[in-house]
C-alpha atoms as a PDB file:
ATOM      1  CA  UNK A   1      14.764  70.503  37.341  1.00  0.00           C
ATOM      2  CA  UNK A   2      17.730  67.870  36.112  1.00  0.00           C
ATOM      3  CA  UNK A   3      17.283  64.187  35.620  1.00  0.00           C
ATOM      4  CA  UNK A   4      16.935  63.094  39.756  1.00  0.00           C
ATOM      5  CA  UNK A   5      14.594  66.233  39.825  1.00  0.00           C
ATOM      6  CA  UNK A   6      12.881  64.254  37.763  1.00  0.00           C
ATOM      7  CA  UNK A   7      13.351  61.265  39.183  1.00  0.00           C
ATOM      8  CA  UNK A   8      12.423  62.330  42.953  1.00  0.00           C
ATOM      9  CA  UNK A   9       9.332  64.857  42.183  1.00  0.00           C
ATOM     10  CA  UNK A  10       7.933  63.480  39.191  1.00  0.00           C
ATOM     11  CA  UNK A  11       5.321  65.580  38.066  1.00  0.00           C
ATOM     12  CA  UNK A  12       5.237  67.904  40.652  1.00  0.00           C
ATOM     13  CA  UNK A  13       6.262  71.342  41.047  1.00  0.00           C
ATOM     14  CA  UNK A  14       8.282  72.959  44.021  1.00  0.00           C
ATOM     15  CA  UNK A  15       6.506  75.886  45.471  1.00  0.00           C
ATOM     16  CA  UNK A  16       8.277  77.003  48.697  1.00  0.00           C
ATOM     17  CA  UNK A  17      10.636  75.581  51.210  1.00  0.00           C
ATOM     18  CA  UNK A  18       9.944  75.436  55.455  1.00  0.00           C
ATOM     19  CA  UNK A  19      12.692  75.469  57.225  1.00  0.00           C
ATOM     20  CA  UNK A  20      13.134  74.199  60.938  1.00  0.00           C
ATOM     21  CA  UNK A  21      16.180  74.549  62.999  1.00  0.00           C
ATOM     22  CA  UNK A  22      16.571  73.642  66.518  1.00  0.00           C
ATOM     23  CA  UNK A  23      18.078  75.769  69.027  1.00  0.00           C
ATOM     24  CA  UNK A  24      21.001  73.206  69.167  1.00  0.00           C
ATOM     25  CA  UNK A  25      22.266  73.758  65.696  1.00  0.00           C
ATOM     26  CA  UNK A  26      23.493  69.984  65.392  1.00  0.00           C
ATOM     27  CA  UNK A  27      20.079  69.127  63.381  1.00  0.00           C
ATOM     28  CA  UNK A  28      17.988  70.987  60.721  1.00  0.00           C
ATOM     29  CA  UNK A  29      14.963  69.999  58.491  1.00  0.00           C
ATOM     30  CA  UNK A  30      13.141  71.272  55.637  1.00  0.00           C
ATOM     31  CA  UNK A  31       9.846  70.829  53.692  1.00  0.00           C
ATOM     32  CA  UNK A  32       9.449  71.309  49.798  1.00  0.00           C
ATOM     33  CA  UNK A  33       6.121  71.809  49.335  1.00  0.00           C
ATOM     34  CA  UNK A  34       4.682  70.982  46.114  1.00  0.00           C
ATOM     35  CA  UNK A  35       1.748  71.324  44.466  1.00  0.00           C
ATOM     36  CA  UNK A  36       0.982  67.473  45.348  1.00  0.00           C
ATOM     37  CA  UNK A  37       2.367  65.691  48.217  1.00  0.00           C
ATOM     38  CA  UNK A  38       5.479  66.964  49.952  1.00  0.00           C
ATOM     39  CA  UNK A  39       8.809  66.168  50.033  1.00  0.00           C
ATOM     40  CA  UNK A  40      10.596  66.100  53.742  1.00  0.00           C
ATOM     41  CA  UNK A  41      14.902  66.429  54.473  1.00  0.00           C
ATOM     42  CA  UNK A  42      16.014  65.568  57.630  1.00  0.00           C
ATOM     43  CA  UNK A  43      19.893  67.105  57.987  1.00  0.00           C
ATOM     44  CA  UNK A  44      21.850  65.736  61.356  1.00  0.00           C
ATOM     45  CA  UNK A  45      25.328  66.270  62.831  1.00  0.00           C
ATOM     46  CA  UNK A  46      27.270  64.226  65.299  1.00  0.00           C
ATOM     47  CA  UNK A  47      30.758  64.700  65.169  1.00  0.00           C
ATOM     48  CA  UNK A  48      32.269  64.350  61.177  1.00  0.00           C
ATOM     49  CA  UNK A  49      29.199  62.578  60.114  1.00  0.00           C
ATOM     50  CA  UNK A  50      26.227  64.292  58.875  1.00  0.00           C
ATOM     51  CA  UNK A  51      23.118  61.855  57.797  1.00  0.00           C
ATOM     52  CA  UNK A  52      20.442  63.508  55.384  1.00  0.00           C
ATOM     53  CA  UNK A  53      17.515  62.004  55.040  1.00  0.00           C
ATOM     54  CA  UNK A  54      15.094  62.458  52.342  1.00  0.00           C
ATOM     55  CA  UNK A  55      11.343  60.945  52.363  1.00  0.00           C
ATOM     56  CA  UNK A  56       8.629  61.255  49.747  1.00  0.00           C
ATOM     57  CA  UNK A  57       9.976  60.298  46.790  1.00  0.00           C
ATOM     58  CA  UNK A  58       7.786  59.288  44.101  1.00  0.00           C
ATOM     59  CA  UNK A  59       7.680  59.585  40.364  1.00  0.00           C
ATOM     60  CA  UNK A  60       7.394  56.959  37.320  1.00  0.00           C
ATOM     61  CA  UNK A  61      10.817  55.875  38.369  1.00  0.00           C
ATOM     62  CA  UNK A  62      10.390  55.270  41.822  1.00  0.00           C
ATOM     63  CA  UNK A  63       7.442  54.914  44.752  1.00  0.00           C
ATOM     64  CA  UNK A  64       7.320  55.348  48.483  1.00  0.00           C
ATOM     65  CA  UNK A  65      11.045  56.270  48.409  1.00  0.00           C
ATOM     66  CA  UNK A  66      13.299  57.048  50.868  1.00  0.00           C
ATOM     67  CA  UNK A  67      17.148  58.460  50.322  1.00  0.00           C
ATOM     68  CA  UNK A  68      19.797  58.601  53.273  1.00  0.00           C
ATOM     69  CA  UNK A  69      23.221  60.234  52.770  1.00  0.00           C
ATOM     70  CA  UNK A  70      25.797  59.632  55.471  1.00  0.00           C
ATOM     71  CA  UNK A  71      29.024  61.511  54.519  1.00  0.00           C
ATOM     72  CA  UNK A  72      32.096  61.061  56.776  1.00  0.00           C
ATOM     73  CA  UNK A  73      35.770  62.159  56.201  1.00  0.00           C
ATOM     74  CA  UNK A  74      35.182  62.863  52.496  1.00  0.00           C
ATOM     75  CA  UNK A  75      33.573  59.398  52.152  1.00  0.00           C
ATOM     76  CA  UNK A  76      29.270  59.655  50.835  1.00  0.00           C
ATOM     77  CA  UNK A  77      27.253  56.350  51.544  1.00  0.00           C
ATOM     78  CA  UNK A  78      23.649  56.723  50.033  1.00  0.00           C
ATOM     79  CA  UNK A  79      20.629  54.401  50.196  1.00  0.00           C
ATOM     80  CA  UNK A  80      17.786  54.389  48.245  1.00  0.00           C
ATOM     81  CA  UNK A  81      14.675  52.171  49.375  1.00  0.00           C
ATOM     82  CA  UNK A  82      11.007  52.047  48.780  1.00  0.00           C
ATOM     83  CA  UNK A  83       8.412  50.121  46.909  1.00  0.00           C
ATOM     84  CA  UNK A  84       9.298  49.718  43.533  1.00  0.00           C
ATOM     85  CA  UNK A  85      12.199  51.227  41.619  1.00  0.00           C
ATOM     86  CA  UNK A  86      12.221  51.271  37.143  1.00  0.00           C
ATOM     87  CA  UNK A  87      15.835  49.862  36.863  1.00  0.00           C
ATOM     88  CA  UNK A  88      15.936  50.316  33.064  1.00  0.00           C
ATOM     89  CA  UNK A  89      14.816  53.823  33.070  1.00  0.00           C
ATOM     90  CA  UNK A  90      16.943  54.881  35.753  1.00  0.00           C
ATOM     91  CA  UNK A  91      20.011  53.119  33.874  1.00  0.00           C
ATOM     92  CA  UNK A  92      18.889  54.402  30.543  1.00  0.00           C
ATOM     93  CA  UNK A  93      18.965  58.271  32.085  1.00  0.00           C
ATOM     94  CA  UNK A  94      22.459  57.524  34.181  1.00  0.00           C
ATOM     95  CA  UNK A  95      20.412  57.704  36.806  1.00  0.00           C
ATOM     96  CA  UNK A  96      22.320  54.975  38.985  1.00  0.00           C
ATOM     97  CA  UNK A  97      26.013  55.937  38.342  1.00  0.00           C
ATOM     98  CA  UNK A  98      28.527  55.270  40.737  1.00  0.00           C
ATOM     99  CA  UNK A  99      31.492  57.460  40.624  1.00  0.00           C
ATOM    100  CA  UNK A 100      34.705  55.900  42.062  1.00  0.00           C
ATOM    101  CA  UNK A 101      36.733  59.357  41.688  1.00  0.00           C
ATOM    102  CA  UNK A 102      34.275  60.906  44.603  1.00  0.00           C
ATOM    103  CA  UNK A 103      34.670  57.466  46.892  1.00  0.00           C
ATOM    104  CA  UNK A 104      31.069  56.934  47.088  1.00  0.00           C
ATOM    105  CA  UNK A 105      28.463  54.250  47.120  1.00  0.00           C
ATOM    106  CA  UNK A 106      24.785  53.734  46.703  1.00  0.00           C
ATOM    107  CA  UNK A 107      22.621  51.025  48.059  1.00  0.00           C
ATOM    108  CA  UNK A 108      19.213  49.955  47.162  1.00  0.00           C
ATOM    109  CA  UNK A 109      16.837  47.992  49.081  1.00  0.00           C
ATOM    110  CA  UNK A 110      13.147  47.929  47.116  1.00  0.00           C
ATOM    111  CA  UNK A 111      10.451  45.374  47.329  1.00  0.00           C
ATOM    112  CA  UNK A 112      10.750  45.023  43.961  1.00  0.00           C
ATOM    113  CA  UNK A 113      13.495  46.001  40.750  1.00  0.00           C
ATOM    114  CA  UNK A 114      11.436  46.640  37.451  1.00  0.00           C
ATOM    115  CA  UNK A 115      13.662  44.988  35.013  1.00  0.00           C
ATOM    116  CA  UNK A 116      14.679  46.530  31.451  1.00  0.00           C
ATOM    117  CA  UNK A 117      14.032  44.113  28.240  1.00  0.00           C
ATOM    118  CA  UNK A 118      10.388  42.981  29.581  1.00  0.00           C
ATOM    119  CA  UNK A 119      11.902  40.831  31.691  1.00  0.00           C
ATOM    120  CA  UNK A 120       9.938  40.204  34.995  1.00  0.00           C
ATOM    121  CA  UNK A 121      10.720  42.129  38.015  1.00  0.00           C
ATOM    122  CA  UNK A 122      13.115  40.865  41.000  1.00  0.00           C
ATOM    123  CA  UNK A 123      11.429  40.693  44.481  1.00  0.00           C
ATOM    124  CA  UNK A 124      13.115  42.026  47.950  1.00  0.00           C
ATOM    125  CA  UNK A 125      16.483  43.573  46.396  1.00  0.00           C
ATOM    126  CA  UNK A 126      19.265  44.756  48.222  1.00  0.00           C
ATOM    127  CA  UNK A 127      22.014  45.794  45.987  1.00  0.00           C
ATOM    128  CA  UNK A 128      24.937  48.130  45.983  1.00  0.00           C
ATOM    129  CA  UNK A 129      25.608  50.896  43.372  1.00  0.00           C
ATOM    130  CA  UNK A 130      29.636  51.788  43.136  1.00  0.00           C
ATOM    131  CA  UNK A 131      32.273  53.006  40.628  1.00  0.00           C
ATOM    132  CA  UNK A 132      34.883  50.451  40.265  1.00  0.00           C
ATOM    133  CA  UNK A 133      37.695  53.545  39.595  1.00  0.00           C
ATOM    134  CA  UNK A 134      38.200  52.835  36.044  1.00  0.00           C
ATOM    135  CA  UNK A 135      34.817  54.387  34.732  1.00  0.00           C
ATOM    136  CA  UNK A 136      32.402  51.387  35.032  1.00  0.00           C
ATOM    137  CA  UNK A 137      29.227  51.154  37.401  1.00  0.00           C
ATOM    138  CA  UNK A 138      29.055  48.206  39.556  1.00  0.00           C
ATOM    139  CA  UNK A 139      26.052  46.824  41.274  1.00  0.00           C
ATOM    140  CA  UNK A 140      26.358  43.581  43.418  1.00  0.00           C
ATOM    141  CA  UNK A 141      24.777  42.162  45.928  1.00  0.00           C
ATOM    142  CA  UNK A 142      21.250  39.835  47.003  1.00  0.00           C
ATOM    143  CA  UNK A 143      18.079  39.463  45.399  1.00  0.00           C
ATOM    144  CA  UNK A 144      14.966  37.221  46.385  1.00  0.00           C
ATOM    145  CA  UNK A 145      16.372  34.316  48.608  1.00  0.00           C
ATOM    146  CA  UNK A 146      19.548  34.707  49.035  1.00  0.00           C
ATOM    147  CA  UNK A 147      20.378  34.982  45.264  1.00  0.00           C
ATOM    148  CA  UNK A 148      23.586  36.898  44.824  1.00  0.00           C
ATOM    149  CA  UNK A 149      24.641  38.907  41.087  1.00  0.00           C
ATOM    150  CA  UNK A 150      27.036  41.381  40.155  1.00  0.00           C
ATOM    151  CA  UNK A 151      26.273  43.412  36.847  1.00  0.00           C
ATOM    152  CA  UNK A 152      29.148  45.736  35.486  1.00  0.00           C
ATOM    153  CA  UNK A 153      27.671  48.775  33.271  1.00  0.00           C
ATOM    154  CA  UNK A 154      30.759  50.169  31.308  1.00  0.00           C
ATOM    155  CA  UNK A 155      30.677  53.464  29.770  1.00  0.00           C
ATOM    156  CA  UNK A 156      31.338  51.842  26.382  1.00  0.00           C
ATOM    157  CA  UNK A 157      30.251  48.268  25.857  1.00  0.00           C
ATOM    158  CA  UNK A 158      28.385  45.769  26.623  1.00  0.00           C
ATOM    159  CA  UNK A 159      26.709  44.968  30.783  1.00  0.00           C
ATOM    160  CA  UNK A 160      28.407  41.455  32.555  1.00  0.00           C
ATOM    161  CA  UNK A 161      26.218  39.830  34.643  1.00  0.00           C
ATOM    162  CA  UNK A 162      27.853  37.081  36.759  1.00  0.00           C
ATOM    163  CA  UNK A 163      26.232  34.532  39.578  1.00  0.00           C
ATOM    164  CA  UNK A 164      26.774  31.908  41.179  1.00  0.00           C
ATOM    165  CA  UNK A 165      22.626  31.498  41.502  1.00  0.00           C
ATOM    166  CA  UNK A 166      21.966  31.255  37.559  1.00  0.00           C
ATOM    167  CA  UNK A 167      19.585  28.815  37.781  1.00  0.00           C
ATOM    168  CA  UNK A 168      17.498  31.011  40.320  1.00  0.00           C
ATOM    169  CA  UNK A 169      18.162  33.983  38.865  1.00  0.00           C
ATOM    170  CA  UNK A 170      16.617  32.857  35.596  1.00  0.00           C
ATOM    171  CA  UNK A 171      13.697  31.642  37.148  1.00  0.00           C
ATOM    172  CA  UNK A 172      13.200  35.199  39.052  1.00  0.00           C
ATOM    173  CA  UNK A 173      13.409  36.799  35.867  1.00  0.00           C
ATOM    174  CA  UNK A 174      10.721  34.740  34.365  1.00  0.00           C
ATOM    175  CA  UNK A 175      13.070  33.068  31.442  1.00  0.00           C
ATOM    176  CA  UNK A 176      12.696  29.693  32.867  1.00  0.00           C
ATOM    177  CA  UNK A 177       9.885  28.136  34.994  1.00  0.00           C
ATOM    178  CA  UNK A 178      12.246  26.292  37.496  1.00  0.00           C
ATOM    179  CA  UNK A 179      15.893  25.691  37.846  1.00  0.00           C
ATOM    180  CA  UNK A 180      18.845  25.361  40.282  1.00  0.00           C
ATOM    181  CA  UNK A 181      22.538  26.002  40.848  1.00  0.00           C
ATOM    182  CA  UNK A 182      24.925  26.950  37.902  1.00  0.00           C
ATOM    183  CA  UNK A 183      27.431  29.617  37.694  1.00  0.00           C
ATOM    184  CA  UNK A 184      25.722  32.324  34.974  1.00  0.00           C
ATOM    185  CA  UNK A 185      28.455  34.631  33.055  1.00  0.00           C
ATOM    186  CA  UNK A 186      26.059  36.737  30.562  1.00  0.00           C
ATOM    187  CA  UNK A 187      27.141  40.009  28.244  1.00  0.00           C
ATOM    188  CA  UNK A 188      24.669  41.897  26.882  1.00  0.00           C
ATOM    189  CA  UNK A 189      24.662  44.837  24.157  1.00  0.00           C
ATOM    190  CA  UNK A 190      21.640  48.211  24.248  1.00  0.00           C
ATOM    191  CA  UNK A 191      20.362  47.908  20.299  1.00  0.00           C
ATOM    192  CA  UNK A 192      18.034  50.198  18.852  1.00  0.00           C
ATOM    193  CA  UNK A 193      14.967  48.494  19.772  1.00  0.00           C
ATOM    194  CA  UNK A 194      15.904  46.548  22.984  1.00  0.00           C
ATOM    195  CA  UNK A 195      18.529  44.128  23.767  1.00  0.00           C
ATOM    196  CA  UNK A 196      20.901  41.460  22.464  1.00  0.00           C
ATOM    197  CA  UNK A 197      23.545  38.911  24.120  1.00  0.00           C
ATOM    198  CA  UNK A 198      25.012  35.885  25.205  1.00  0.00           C
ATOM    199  CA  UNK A 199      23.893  33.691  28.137  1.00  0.00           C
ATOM    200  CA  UNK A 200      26.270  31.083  29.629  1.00  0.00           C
ATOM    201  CA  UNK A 201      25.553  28.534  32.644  1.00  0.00           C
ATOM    202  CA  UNK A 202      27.943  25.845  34.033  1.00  0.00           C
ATOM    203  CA  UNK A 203      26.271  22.926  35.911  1.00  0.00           C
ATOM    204  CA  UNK A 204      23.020  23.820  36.061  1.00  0.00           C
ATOM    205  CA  UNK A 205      19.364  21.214  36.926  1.00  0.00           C
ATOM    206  CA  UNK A 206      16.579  22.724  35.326  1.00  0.00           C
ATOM    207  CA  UNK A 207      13.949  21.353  37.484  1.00  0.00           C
ATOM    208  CA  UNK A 208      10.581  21.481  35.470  1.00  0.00           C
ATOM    209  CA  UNK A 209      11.288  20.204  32.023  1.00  0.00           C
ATOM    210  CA  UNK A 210       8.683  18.851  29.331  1.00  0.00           C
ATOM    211  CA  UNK A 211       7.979  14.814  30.376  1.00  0.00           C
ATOM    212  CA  UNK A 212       9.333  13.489  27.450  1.00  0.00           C
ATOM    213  CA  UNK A 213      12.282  14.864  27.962  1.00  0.00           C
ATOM    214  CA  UNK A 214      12.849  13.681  31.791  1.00  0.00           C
ATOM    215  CA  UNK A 215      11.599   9.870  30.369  1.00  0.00           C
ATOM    216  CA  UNK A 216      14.481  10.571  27.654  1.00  0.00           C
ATOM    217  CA  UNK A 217      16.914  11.684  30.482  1.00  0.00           C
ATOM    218  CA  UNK A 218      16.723   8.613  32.283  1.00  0.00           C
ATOM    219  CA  UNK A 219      18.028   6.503  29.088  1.00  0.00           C
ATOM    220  CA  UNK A 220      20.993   7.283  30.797  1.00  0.00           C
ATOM    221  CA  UNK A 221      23.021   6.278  33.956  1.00  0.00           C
ATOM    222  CA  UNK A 222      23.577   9.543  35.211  1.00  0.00           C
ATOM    223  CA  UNK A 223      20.161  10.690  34.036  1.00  0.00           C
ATOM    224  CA  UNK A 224      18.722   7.873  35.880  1.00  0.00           C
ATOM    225  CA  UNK A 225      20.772   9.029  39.118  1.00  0.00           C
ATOM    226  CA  UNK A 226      19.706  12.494  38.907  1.00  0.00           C
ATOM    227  CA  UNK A 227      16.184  11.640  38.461  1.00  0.00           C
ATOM    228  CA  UNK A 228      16.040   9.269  41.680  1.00  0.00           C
ATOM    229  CA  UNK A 229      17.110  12.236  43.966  1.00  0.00           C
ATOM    230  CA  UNK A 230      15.051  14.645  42.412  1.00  0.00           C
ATOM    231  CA  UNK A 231      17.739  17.204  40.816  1.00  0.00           C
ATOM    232  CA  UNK A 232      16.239  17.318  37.472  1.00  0.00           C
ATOM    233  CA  UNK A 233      17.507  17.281  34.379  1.00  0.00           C
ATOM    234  CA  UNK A 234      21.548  18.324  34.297  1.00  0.00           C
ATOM    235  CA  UNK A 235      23.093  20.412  31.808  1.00  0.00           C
ATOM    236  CA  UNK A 236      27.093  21.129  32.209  1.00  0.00           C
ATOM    237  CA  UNK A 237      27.026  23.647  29.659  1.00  0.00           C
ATOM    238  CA  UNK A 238      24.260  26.147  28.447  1.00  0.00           C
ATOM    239  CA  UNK A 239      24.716  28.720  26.165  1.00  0.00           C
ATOM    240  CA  UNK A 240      21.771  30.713  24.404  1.00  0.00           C
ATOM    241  CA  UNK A 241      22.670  33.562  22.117  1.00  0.00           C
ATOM    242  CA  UNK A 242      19.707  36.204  22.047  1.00  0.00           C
ATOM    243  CA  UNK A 243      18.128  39.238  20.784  1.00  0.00           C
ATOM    244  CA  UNK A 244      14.993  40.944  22.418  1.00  0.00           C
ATOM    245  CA  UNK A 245      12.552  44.018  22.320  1.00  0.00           C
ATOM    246  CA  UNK A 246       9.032  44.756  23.824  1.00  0.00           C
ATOM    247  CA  UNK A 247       6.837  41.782  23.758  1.00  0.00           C
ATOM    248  CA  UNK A 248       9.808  38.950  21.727  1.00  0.00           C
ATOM    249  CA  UNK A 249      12.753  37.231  22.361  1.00  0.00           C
ATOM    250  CA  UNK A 250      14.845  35.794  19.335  1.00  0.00           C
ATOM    251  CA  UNK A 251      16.997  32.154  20.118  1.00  0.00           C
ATOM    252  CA  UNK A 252      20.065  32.210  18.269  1.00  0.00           C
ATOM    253  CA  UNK A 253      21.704  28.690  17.859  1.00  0.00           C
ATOM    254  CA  UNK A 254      21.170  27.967  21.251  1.00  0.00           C
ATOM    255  CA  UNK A 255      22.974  24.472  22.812  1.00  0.00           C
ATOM    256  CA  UNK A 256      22.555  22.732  25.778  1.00  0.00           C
ATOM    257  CA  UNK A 257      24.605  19.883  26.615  1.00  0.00           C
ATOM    258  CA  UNK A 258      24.475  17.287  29.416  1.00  0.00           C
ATOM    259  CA  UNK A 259      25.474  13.961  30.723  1.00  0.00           C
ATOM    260  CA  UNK A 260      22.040  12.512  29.869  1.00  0.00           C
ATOM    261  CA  UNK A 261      20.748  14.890  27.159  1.00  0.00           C
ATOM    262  CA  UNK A 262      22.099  16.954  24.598  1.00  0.00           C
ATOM    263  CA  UNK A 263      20.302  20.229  22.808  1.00  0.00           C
ATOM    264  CA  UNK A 264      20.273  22.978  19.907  1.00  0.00           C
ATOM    265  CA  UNK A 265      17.672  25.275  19.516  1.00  0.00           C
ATOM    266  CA  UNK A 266      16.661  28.495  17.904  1.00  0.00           C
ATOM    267  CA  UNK A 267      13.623  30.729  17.062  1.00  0.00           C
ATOM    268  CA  UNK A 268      11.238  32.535  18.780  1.00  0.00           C
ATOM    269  CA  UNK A 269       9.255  33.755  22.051  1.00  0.00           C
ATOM    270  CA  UNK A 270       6.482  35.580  21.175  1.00  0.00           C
ATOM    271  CA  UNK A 271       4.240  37.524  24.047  1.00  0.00           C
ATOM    272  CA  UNK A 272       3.877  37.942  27.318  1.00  0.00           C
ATOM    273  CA  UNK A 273       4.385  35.320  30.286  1.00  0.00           C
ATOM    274  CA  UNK A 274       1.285  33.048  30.663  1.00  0.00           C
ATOM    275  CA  UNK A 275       0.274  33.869  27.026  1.00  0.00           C
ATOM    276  CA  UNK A 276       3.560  33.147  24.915  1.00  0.00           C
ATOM    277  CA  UNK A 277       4.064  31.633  21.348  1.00  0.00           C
ATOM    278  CA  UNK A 278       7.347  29.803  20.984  1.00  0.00           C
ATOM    279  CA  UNK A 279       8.326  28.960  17.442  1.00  0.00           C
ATOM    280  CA  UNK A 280      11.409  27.093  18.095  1.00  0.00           C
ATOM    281  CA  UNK A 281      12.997  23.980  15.713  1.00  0.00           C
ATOM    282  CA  UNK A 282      16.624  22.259  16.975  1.00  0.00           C
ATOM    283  CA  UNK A 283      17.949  18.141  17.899  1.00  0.00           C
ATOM    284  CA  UNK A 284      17.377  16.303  20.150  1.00  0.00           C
ATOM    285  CA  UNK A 285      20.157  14.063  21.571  1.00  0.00           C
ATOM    286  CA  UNK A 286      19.153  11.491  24.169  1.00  0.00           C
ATOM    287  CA  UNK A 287      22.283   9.852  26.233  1.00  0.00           C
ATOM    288  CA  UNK A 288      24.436  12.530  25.102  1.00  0.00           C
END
């Protein structure tokens, strides 16, 4: 009836249980049956670890899942896997805590992350939930291709998200068409109506730039160097200020500055991916 009630059944109501217990005691399962499709537990013994095993979890937040609990000397390790799972729902509700003071962990593995902020999803996740012992939630791990992140979710503040695959990561998340390298170190704030921040990358190529500015880029020595061994365009420093709700993203003051090309922008992104209005006025600084 609580929040993962609501999370795990969805819609659907618990009528009875069915229990089955073996004659060996050491293993146990049960049935909830709903007035949809069912929801199975699996409970094992061996030793001082106990595994339970949970399959049929669907809802809005969450399909084809499956949740494992092995608990051993005090110590719960959780993992929760399926098809898709909402991320920003799930963090909106607290539904992905981690709680250092009870020495536990949860680990996801989904086909695909729904990402909060209409940002596009990320593909073939495999994350960890944990508490970091002071009160923050911690999840770090891989997404896509090797692609590693680690986003901190205080109690009170705003979310870090750090990587050492910030070009990829943006490009995953559908805020740049194609990129590669660069240390990202981004903060972002909950508003009222969506989500505001500050994105930083070090070092980054972006990959797939407008031609005009690649013929610009190559004014320059280093530009020029780049260009021959296909690396893109370099920037040593990015940083874009942002606000964003459903459907818009706001540039604020954004700069980009490179060996072979320097940049400010701001305004806005208006619509959907594939169908998007930018608005956007800044300088242009060839050999920068």
């Amino acid at each position: 009836l609580g929040s993962l009630g609501a999370m795990f059944l969805g819609e659907r109501l618990p009528r009875r249980a069915t229990f089955t217990i073996p004659e060996d005691a050491n293993s146990w399962g049960l049935q909830l049956i709903t007035n949809a499709e069912p929801i199975s537990v699996e409970v094992s013994k061996t030793g001082r670890q106990e595994v339970v095993r949970a399959t049929g979890l669907s809802s809005d937040y969450i399909s084809d899942g499956v949740l494992q609990v092995i608990s051993q000397r005090g110590r719960s390790n959780l993992e929760l896997s399926g098809g898709f799972l909402d991320v920003g729902r799930a963090l909106d509700e607290g539904l992905l805590d981690g709680d250092g003071a009870i020495n536990s962990s949860l680990r996801l593995k989904f086909e695909q992350l729904l990402m909060p902020g209409g940002l596009d999803p990320l593909i073939d996740a495999n994350l960890s939930v944990i508490g970091d012992g002071k009160g923050a939630t911690v999840v770090a791990g891989q997404v896509g291709k090797g692609v590693t992140l680690s986003l901190t979710l205080p109690d009170d503040g705003p979310l870090k998200l750090v990587s050492a695959n910030g070009g990829e990561l943006l490009r995953m998340l559908g805020i740049v068409e194609d990129a590669k390298g660069g240390r990202l170190d981004a903060s972002i704030n909950n508003t009222s109506n969506g989500i505001s921040g500050n994105v930083v990358l070090q070092d980054v190529h972006v990959t797939k730039m407008p031609v005009f500015l690649r013929l610009l880029s190559v004014a320059s020595l280093q530009g020029l160097a780049d260009g021959l061994q296909g690396r893109g365009v370099r920037f040593d420093e990015v940083r874009i200020p942002f606000e964003a709700e459903d459907g818009k993203i706001v540039i604020l003051d954004a700069l980009a500055k490179g060996p072979s090309i320097g940049l400010t922008i701001k305004g806005t992104a208006i619509g959907e991916k594939g169908n998007r209005i930018l608005d956007l006025k800044g300088v242009l600084i060839p050999v920068y």
